[in-house]
C-alpha atoms as a PDB file:
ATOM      1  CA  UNK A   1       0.000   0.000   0.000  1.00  0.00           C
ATOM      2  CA  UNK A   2       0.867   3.731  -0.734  1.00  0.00           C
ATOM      3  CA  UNK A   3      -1.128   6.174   0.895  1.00  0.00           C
ATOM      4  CA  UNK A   4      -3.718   3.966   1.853  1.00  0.00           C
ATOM      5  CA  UNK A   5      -4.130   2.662  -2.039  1.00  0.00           C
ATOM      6  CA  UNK A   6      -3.169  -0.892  -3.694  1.00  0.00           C
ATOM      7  CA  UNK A   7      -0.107  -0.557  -5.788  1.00  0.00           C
ATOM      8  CA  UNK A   8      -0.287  -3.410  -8.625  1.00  0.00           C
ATOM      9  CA  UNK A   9       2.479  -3.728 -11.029  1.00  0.00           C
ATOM     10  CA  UNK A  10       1.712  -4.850 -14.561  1.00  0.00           C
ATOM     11  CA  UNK A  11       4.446  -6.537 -17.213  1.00  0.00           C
ATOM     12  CA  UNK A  12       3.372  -6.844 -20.715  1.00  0.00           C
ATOM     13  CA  UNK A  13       5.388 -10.203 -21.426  1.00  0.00           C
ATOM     14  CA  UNK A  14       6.767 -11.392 -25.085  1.00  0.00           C
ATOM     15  CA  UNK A  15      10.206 -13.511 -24.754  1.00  0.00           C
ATOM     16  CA  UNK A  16      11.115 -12.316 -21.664  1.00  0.00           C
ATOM     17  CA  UNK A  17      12.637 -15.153 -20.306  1.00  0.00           C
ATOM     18  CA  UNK A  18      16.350 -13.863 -20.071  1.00  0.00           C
ATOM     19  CA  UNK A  19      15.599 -10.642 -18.366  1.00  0.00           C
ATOM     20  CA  UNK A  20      12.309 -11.540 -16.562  1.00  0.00           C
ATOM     21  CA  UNK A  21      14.239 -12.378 -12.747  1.00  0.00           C
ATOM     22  CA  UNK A  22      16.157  -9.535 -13.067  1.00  0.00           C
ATOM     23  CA  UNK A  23      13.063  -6.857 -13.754  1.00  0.00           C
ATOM     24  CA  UNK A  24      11.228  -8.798 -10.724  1.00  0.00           C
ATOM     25  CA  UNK A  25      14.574  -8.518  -8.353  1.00  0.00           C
ATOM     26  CA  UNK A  26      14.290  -4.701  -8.702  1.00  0.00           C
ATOM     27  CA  UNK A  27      10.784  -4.227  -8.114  1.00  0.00           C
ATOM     28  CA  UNK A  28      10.194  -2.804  -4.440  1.00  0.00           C
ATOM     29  CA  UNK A  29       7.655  -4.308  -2.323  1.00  0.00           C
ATOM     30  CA  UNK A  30       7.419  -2.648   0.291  1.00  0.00           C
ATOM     31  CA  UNK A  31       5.512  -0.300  -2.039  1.00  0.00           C
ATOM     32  CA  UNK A  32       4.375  -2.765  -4.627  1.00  0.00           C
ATOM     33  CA  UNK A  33       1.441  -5.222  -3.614  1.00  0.00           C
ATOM     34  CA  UNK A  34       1.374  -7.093  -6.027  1.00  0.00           C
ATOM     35  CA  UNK A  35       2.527  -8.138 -10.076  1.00  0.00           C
ATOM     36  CA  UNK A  36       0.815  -9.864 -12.979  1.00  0.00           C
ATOM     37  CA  UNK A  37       2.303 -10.448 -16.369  1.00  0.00           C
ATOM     38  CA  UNK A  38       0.199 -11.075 -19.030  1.00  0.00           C
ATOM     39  CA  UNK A  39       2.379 -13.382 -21.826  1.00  0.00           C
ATOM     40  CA  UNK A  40       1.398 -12.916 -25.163  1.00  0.00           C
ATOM     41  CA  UNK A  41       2.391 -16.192 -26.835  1.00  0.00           C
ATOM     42  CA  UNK A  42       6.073 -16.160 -26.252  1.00  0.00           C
ATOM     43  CA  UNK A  43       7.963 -18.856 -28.009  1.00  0.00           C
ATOM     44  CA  UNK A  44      10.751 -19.328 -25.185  1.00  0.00           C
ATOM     45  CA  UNK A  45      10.379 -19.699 -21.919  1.00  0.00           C
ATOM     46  CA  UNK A  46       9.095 -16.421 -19.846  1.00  0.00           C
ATOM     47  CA  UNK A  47       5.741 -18.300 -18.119  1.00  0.00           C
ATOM     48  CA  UNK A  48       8.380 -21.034 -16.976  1.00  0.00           C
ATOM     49  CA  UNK A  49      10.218 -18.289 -15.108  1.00  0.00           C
ATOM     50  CA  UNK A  50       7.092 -16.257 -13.807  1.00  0.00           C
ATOM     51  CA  UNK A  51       5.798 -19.840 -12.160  1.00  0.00           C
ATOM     52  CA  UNK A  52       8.960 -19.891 -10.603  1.00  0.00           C
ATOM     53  CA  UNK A  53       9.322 -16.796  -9.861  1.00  0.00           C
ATOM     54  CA  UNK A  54       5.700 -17.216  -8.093  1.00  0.00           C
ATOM     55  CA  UNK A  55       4.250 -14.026 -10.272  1.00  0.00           C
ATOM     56  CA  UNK A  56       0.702 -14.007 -11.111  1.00  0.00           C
ATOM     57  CA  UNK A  57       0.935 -14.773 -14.921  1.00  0.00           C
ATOM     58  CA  UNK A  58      -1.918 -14.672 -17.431  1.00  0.00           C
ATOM     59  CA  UNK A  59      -1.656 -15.985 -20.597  1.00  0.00           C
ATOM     60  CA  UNK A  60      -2.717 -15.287 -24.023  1.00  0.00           C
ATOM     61  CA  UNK A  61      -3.031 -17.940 -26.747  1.00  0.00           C
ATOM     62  CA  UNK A  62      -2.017 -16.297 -29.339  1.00  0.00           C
ATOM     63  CA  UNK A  63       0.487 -13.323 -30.281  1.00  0.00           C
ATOM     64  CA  UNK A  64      -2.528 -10.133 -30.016  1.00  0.00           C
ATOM     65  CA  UNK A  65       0.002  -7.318 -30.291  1.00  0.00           C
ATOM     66  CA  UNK A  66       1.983  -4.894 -27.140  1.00  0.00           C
ATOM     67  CA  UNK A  67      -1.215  -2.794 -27.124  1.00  0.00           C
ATOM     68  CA  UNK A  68      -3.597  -5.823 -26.868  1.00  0.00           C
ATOM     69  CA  UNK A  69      -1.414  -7.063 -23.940  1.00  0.00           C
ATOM     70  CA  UNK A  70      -1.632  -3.109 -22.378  1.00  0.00           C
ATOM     71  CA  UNK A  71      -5.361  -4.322 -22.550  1.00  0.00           C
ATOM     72  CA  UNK A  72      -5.774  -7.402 -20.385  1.00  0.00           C
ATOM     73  CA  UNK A  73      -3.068  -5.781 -17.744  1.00  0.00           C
ATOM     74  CA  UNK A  74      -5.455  -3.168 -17.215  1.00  0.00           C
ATOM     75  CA  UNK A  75      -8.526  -4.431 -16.876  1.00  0.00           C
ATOM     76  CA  UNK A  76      -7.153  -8.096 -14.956  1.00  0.00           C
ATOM     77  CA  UNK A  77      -5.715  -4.862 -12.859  1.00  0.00           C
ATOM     78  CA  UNK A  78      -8.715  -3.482 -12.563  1.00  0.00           C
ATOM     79  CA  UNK A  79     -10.129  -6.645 -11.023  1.00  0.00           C
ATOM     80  CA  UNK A  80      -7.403  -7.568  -8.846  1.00  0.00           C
ATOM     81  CA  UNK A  81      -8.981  -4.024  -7.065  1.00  0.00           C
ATOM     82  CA  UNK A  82      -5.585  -1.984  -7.881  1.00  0.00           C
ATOM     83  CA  UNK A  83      -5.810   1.469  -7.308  1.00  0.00           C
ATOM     84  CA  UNK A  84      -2.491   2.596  -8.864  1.00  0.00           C
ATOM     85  CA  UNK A  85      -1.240   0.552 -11.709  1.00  0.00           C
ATOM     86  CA  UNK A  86       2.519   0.552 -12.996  1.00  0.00           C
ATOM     87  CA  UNK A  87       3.525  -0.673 -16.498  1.00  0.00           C
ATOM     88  CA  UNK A  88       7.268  -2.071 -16.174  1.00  0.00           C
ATOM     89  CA  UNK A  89       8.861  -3.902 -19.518  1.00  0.00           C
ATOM     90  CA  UNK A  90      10.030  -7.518 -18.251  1.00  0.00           C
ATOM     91  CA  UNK A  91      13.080  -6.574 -20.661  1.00  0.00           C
ATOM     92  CA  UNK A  92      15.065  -4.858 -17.921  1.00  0.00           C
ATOM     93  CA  UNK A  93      15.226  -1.418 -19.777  1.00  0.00           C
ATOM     94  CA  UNK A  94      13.811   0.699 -17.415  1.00  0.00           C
ATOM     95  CA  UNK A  95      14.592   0.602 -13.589  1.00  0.00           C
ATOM     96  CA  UNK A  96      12.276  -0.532 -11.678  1.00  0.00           C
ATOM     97  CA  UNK A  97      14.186   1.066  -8.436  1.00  0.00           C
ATOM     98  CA  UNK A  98      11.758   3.861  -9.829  1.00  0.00           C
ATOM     99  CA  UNK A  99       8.346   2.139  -8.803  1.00  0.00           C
ATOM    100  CA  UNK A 100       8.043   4.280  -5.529  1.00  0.00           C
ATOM    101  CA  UNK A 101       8.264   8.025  -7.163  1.00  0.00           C
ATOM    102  CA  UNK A 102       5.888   7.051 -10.210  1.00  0.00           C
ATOM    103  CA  UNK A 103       3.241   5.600  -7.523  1.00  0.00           C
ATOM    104  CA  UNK A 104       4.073   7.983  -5.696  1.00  0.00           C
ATOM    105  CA  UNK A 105       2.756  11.002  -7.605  1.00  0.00           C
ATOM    106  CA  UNK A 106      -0.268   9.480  -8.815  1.00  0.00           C
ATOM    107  CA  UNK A 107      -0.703   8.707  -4.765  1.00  0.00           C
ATOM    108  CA  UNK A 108       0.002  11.830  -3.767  1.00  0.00           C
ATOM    109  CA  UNK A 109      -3.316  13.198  -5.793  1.00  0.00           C
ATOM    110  CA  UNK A 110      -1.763  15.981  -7.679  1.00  0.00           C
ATOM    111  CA  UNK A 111      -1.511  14.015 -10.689  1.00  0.00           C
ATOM    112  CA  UNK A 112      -3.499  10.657 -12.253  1.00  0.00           C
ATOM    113  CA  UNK A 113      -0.376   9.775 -15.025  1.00  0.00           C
ATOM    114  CA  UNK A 114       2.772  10.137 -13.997  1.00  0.00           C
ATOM    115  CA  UNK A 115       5.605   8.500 -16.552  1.00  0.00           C
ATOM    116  CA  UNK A 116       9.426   7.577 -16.532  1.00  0.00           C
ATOM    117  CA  UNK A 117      11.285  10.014 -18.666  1.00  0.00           C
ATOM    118  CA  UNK A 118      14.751   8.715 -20.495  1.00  0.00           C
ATOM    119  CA  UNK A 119      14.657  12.680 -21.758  1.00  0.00           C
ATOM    120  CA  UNK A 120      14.517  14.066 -18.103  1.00  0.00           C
ATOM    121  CA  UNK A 121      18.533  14.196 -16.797  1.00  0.00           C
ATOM    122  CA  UNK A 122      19.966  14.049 -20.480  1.00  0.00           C
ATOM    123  CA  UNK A 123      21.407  10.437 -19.907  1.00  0.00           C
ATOM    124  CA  UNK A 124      19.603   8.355 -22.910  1.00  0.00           C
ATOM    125  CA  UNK A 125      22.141   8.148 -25.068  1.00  0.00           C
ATOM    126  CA  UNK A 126      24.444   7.142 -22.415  1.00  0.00           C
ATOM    127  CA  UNK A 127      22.053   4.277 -21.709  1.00  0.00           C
ATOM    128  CA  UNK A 128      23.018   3.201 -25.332  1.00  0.00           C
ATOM    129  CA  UNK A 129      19.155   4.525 -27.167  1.00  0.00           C
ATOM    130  CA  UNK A 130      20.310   5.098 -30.553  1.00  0.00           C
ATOM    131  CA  UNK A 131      20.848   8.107 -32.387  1.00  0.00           C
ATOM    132  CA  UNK A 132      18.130   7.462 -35.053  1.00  0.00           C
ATOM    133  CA  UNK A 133      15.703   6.847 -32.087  1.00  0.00           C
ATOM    134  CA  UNK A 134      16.645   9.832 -30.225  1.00  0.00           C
ATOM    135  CA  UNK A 135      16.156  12.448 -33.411  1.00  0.00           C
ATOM    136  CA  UNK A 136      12.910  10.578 -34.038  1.00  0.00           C
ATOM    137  CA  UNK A 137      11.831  10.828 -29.915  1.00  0.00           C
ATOM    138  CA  UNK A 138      12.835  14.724 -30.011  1.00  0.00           C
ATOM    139  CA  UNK A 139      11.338  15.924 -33.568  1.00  0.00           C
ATOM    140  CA  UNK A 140       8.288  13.459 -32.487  1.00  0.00           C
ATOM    141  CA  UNK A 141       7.845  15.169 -28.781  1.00  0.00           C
ATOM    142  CA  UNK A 142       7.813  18.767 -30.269  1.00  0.00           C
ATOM    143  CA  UNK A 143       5.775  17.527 -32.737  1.00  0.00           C
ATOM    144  CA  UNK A 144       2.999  16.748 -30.085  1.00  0.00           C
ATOM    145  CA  UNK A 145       3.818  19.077 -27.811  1.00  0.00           C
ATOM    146  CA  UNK A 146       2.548  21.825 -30.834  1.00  0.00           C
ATOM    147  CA  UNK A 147      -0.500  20.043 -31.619  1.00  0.00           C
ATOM    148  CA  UNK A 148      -1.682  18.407 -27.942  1.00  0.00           C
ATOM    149  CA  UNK A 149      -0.875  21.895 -26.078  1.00  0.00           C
ATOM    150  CA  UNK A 150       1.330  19.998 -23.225  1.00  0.00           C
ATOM    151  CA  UNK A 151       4.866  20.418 -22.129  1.00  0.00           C
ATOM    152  CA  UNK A 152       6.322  16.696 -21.768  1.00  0.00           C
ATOM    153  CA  UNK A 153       9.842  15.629 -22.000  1.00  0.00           C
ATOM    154  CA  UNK A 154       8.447  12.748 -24.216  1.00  0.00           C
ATOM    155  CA  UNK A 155       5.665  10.809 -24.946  1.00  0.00           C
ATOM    156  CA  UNK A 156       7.446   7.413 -26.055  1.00  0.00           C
ATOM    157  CA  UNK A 157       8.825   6.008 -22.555  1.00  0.00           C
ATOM    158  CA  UNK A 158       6.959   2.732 -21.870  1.00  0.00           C
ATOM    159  CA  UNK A 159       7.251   3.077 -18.114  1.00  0.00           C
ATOM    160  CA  UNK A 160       3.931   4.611 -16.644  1.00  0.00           C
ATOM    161  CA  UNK A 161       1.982   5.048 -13.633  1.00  0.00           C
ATOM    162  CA  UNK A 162      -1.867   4.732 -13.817  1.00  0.00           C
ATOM    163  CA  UNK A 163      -4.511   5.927 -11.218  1.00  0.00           C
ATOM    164  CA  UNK A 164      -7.799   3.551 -11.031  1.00  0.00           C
ATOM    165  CA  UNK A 165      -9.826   6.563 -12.407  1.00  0.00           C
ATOM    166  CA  UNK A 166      -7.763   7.079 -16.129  1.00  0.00           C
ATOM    167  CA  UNK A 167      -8.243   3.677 -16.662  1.00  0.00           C
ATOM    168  CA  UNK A 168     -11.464   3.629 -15.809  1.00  0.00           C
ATOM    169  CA  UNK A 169     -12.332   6.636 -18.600  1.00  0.00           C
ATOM    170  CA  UNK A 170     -10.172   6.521 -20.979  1.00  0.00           C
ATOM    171  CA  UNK A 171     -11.583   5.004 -23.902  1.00  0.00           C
ATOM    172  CA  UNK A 172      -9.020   2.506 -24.676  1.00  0.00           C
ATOM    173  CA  UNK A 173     -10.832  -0.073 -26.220  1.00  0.00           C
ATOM    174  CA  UNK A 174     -10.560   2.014 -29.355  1.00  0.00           C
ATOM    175  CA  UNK A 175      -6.812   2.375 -29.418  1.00  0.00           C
ATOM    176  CA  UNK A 176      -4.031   0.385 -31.601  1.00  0.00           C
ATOM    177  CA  UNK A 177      -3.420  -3.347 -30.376  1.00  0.00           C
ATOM    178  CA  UNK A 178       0.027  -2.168 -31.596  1.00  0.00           C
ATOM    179  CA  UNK A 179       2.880  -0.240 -30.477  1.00  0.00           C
ATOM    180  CA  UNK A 180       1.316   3.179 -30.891  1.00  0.00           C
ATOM    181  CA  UNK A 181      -1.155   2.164 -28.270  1.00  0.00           C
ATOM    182  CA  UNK A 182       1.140   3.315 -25.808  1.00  0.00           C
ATOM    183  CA  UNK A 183       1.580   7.073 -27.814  1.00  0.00           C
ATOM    184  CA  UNK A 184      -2.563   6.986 -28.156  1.00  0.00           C
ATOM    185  CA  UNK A 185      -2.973   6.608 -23.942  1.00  0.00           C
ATOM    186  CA  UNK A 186      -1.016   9.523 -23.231  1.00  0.00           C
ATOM    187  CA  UNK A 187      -2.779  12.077 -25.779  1.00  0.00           C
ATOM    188  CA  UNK A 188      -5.897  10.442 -24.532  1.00  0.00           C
ATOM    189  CA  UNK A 189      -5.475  11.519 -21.271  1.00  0.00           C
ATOM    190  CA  UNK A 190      -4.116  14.802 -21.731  1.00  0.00           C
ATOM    191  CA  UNK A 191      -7.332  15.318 -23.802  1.00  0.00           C
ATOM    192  CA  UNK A 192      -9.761  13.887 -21.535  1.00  0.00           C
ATOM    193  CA  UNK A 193      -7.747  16.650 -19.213  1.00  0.00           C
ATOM    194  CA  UNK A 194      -5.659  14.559 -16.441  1.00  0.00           C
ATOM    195  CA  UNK A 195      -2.679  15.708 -14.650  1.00  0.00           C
ATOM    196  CA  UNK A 196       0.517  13.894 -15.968  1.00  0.00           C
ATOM    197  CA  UNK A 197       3.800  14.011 -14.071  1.00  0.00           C
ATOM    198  CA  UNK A 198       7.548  12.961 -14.807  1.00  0.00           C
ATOM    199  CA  UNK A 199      10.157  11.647 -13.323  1.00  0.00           C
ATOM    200  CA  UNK A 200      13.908  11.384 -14.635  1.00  0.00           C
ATOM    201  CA  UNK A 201      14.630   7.446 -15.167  1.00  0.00           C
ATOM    202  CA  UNK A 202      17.540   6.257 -16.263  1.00  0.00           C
ATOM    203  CA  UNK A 203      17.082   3.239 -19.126  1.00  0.00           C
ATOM    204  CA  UNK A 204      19.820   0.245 -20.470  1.00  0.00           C
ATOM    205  CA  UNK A 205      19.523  -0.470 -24.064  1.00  0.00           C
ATOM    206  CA  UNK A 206      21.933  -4.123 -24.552  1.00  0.00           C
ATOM    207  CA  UNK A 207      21.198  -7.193 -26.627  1.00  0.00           C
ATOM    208  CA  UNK A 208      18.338  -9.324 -24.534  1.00  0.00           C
ATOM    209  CA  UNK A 209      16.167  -5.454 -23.640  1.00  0.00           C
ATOM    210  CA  UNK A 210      12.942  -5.595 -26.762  1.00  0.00           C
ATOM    211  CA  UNK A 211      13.380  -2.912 -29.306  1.00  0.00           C
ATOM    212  CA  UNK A 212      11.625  -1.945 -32.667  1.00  0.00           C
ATOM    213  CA  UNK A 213      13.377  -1.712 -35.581  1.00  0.00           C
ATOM    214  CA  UNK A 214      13.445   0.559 -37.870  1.00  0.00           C
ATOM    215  CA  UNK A 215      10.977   0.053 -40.140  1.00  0.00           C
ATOM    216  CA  UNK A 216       8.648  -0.560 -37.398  1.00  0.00           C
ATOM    217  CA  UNK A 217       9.553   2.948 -35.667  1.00  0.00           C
ATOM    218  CA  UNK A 218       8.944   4.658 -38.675  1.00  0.00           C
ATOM    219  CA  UNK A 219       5.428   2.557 -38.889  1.00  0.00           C
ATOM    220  CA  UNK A 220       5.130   4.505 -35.220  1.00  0.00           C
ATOM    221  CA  UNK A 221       5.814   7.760 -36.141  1.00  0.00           C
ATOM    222  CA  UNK A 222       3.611   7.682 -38.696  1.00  0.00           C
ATOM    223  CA  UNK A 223       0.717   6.688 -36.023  1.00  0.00           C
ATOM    224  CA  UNK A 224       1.973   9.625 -33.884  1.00  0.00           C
ATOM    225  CA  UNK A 225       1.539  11.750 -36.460  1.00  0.00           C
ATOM    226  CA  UNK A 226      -2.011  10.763 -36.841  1.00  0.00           C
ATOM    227  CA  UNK A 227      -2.757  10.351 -33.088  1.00  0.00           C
ATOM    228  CA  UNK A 228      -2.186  13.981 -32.914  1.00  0.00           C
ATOM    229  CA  UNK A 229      -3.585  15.629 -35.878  1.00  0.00           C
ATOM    230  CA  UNK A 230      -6.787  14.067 -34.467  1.00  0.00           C
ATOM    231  CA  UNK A 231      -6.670  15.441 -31.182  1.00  0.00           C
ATOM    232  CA  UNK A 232      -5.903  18.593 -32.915  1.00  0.00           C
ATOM    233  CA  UNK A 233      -8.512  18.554 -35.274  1.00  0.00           C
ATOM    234  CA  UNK A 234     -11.420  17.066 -32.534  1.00  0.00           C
ATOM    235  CA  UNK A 235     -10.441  19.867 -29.938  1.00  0.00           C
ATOM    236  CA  UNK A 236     -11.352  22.801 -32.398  1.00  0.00           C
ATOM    237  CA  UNK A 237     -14.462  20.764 -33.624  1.00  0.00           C
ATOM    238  CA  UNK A 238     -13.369  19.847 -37.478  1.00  0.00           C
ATOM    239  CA  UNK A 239     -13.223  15.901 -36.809  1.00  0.00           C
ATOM    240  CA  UNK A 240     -14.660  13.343 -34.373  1.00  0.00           C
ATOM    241  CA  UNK A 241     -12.487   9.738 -33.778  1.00  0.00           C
ATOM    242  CA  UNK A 242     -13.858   7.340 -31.610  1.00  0.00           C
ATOM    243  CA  UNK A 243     -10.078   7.155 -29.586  1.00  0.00           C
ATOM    244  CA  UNK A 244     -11.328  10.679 -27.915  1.00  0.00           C
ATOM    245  CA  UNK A 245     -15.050  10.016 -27.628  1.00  0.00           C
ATOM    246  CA  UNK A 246     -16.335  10.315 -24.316  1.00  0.00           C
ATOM    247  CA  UNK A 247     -18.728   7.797 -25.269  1.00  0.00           C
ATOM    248  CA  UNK A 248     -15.539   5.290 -26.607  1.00  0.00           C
ATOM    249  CA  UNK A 249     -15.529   1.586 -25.857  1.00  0.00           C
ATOM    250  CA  UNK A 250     -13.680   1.280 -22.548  1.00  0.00           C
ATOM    251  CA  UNK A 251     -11.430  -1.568 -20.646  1.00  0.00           C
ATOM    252  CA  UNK A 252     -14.850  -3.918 -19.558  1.00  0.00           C
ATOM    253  CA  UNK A 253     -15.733  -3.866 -23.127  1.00  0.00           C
ATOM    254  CA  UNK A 254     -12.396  -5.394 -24.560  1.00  0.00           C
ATOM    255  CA  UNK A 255     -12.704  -9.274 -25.960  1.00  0.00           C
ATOM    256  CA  UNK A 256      -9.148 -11.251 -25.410  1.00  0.00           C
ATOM    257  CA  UNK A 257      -9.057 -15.166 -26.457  1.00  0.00           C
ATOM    258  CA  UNK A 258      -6.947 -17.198 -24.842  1.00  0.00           C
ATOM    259  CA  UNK A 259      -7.161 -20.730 -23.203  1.00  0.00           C
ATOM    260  CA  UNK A 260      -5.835 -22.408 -20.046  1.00  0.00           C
ATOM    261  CA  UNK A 261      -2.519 -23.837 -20.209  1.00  0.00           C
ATOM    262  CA  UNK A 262      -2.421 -25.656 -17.254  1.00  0.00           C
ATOM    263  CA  UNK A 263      -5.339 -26.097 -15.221  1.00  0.00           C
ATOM    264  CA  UNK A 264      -8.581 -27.397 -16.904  1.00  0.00           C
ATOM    265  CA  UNK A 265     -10.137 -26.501 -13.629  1.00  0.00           C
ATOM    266  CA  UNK A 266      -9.027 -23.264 -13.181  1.00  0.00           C
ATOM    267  CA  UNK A 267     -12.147 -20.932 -14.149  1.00  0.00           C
ATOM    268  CA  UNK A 268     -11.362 -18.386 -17.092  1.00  0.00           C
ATOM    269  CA  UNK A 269     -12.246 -14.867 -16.290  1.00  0.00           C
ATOM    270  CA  UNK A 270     -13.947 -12.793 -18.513  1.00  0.00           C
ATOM    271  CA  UNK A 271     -12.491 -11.456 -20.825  1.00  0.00           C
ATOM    272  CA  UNK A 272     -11.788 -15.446 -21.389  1.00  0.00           C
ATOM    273  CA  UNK A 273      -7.876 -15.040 -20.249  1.00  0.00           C
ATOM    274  CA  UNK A 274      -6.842 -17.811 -18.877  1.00  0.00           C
ATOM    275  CA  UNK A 275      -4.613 -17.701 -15.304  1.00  0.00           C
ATOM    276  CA  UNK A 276      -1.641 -19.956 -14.963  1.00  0.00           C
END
């Protein structure tokens, strides 16, 4: 607990396995109450380690896409009864030492987002992010920063901090099941008008840590691009899209298939995700 609230971490999971003990060794429990991973198909052996590891793990029967897997952690969050939720990478890129200031200014009640920031501190490139991917992350952030009216240090770090109530209203059942998904949430909720705060975290970029490449960042950009012309455009009234609709298909709404992998007996929630 923090502040009298339920701290839940959540770890989008794809072939994790070699960095998986690592990310969970870091994460502080004296503020965290709990994790669940949510493994979307991985070919090698991440659920192995998260049994062992004794992590609640849910599983997802086939490969549904990083935004899809955003998905289930939220709303399985949601019905663990989390109050704040934290999105940490299982790929050991961002710190997870962090945990306690992210919760800790969405606890604090000044702010509902609060995000790590590999901008904040000017140490990104010394974490190894390469220099195509910090031009793009710069030109990109100004970019949105024009068009969304805000004044973040970036808008590409996947290590968040979620109050109970953004997830609640955001409509992210309309969003990408890709990796603009993650770009979509944050203009979402700067249009929908919540507080979002920073923090300076420092990230490693080596061999086993996930990364796009570059045709796939560009494929991103692109859906920046679009993510914020139509914020733009919606906010002076010359377009409507359903990803900043008030009345937007939300978290309860959101269809997953997967299957047990274990346990015939184990019930499967609903959405049908499966526990193992």
């Amino acid at each position: 607990m923090l502040a009298g609230k339920k701290v839940l971490v959540v770890m989008p999971a794809y072939n994790a396995a070699q960095t998986l003990e690592r990310t969970y060794q870091d994460i502080p429990f004296d503020v965290v109450d709990e994790v669940l991973l949510v493994d979307d198909a991985s070919h090698d052996e991440t659920v192995e380690v998260a049994r062992r590891l004794g992590i609640r793990c849910l599983l997802h029967d086939r490969n549904l896409g990083y935004g899809a897997n955003q998905k289930t952690c939220y709303t399985e969050a949601l019905k663990l009864g989390a109050d704040i939720v934290v999105m940490v990478h299982p790929d050991y890129q961002y710190s997870p030492k962090i945990i306690p200031a992210l919760a800790g200014l969405v606890a604090s009640g000044e702010y509902e987002v609060a995000i790590g920031s590999r901008i904040l501190g000017g140490k990104a490139c010394h974490g190894g992010m390469p220099p195509y991917k910090y031009l793009f992350n710069r030109v990109l952030t100004l970019f949105q920063n024009l068009l969304l009216g805000a004044k973040l240090s970036e808008y590409h770090t996947g290590f968040r901090a979620f109050s109970r109530k953004v997830l609640e209203t955001l409509p992210l059942g309309e969003d990408s099941d890709d990796f603009v998904f993650d770009n979509q949430m944050l203009a979402q909720a700067i249009y929908f008008g919540f507080a979002i705060g920073e923090v300076s975290c420092p990230t490693r970029y080596f061999p086993e840590a996930s990364s796009i490449n570059f045709p796939r960042s560009v494929k991103y950009g692109l859906g920046v691009l679009a993510t914020s012309v139509k914020f733009f455009l919606q906010k002076r009234g010359l377009g409507q899209y359903p990803i900043f609709s008030p009345q937007g298909r939300r978290l309860r709404t959101r269809d997953h298939d997967a299957e047990p992998d274990s346990d015939p007996d184990v019930p499967v929630s609903s959405p049908p995700v499966a526990p193992v």
